[in-house]
Protein backbone atom coordinates (compact mmCIF):
# COMPACT_ATOMS: atom_id res chain seq x y z
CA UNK A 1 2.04 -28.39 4.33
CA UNK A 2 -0.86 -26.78 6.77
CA UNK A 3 -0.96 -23.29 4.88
CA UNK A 4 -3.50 -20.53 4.74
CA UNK A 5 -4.43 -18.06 2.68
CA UNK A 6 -3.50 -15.73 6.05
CA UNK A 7 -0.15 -17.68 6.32
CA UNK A 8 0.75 -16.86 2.66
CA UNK A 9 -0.49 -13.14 3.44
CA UNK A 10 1.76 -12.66 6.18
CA UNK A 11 5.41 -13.96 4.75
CA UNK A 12 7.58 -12.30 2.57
CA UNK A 13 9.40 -13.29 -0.37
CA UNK A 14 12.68 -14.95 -0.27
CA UNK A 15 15.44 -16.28 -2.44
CA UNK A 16 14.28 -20.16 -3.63
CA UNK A 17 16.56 -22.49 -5.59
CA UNK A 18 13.83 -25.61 -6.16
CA UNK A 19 10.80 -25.33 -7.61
CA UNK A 20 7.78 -26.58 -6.28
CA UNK A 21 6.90 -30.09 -6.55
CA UNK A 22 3.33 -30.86 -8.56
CA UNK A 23 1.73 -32.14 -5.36
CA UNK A 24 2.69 -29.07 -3.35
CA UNK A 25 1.61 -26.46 -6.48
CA UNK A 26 -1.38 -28.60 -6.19
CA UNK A 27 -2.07 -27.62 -2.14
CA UNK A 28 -0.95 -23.72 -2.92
CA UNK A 29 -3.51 -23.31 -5.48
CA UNK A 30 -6.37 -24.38 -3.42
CA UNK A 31 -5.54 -21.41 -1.42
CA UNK A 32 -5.19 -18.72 -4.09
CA UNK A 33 -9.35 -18.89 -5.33
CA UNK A 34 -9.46 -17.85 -8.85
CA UNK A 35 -5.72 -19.15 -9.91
CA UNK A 36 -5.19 -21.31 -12.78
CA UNK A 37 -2.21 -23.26 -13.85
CA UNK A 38 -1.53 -22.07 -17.27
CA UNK A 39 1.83 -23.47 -19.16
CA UNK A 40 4.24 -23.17 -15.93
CA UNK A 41 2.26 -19.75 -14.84
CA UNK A 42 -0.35 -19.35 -11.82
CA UNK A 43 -3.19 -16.92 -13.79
CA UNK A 44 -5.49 -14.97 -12.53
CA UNK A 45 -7.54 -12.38 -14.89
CA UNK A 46 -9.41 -9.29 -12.66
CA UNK A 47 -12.12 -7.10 -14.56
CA UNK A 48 -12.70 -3.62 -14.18
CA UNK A 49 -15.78 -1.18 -14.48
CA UNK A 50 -13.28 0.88 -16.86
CA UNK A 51 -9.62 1.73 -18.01
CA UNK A 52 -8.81 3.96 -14.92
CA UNK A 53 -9.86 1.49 -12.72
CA UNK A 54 -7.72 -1.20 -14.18
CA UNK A 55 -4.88 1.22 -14.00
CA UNK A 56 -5.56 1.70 -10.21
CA UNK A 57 -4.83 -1.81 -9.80
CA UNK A 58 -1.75 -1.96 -11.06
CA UNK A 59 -0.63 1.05 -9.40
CA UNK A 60 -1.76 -0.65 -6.12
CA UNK A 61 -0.24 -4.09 -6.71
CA UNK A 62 3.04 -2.25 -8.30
CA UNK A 63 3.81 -1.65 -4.41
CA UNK A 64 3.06 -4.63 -3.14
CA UNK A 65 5.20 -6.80 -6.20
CA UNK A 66 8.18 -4.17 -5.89
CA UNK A 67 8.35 -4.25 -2.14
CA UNK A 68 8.39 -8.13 -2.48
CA UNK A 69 10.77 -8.41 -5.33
CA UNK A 70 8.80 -10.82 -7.96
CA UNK A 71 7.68 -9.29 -10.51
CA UNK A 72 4.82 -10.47 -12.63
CA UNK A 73 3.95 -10.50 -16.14
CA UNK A 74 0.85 -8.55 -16.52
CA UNK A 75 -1.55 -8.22 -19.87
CA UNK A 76 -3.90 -5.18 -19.58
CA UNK A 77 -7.02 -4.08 -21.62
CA UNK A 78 -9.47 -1.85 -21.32
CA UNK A 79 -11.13 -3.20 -18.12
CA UNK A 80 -9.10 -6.31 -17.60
CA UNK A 81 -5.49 -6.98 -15.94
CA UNK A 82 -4.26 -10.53 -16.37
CA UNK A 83 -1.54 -11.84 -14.13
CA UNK A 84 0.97 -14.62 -14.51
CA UNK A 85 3.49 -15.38 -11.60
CA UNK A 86 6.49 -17.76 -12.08
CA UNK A 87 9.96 -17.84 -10.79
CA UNK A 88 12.98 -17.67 -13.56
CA UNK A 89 15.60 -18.65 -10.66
CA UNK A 90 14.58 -21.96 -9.64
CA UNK A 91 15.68 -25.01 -10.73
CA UNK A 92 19.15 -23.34 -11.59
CA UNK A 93 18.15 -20.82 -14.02
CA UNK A 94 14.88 -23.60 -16.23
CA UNK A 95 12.10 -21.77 -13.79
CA UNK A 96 8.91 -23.15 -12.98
CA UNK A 97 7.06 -21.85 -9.50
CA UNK A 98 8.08 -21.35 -5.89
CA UNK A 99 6.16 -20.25 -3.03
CA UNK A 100 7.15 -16.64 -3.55
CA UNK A 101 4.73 -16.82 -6.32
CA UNK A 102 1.69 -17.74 -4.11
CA UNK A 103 2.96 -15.10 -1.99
CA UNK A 104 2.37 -12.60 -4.47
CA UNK A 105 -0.82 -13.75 -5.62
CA UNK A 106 -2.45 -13.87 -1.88
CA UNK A 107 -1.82 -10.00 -1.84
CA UNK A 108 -2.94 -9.35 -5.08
CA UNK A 109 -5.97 -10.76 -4.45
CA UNK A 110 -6.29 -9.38 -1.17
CA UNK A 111 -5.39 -5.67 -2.67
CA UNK A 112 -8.58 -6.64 -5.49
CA UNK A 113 -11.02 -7.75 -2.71
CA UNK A 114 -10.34 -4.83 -0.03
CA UNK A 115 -10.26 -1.69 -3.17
CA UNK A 116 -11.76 -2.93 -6.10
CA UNK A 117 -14.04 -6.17 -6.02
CA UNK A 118 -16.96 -4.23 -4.42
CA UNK A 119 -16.89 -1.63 -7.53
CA UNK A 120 -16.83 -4.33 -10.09
């Protein structure tokens, strides 16, 4: 696997039946800064100079995570938005993480760093 982060920014989400292997998870999260592995999750917690702010966010990823069709689970505070990606459908219904879930993180970040990361 010869991935970017621009390669990862450009596809689109599609149905997987495998999970990713630990090796391969391994290569995908040196391209996703910021992303931790967290009990079968990628994680990635964004801070905000206040509420609205935080709620701008998730109105701006809500496109991008609808339009792709993987959904996160998001945790938001006052000035914080955590994310957690994982896929429910691999592995024939156990879960664990596909590529579609890089996918998604890529253009979070990419929606934090071009509206919000100078404000923060």
């Amino acid at each position: 696997m010869m991935l970017t982060t621009a390669d990862l920014l450009e596809k689109k989400c599609a149905h997987q039946e495998q999970a990713l292997s630990d090796a391969d998870i391994a290569q995908y999260l040196k391209l996703i800064e910021g992303w931790a592995l967290q009990q079968g999750k990628i994680c990635k917690t964004f801070s905000f100079n206040n509420y609205y702010e935080t709620l701008a966010f998730i109105n701006a990823i809500a496109y991008v995570i609808h339009a792709e069709d993987h959904h996160p689970e998001l945790v938001v505070t006052y000035n914080r938005c955590s994310v957690r990606f994982d896929t429910h459908s691999v592995n024939a219904g156990r879960g664990g993480l596909s590529e579609n879930d890089f996918i998604c993180a890529a253009k979070v970040d990419a929606i934090f760093q071009q509206s919000f990361a100078l404000n923060t």
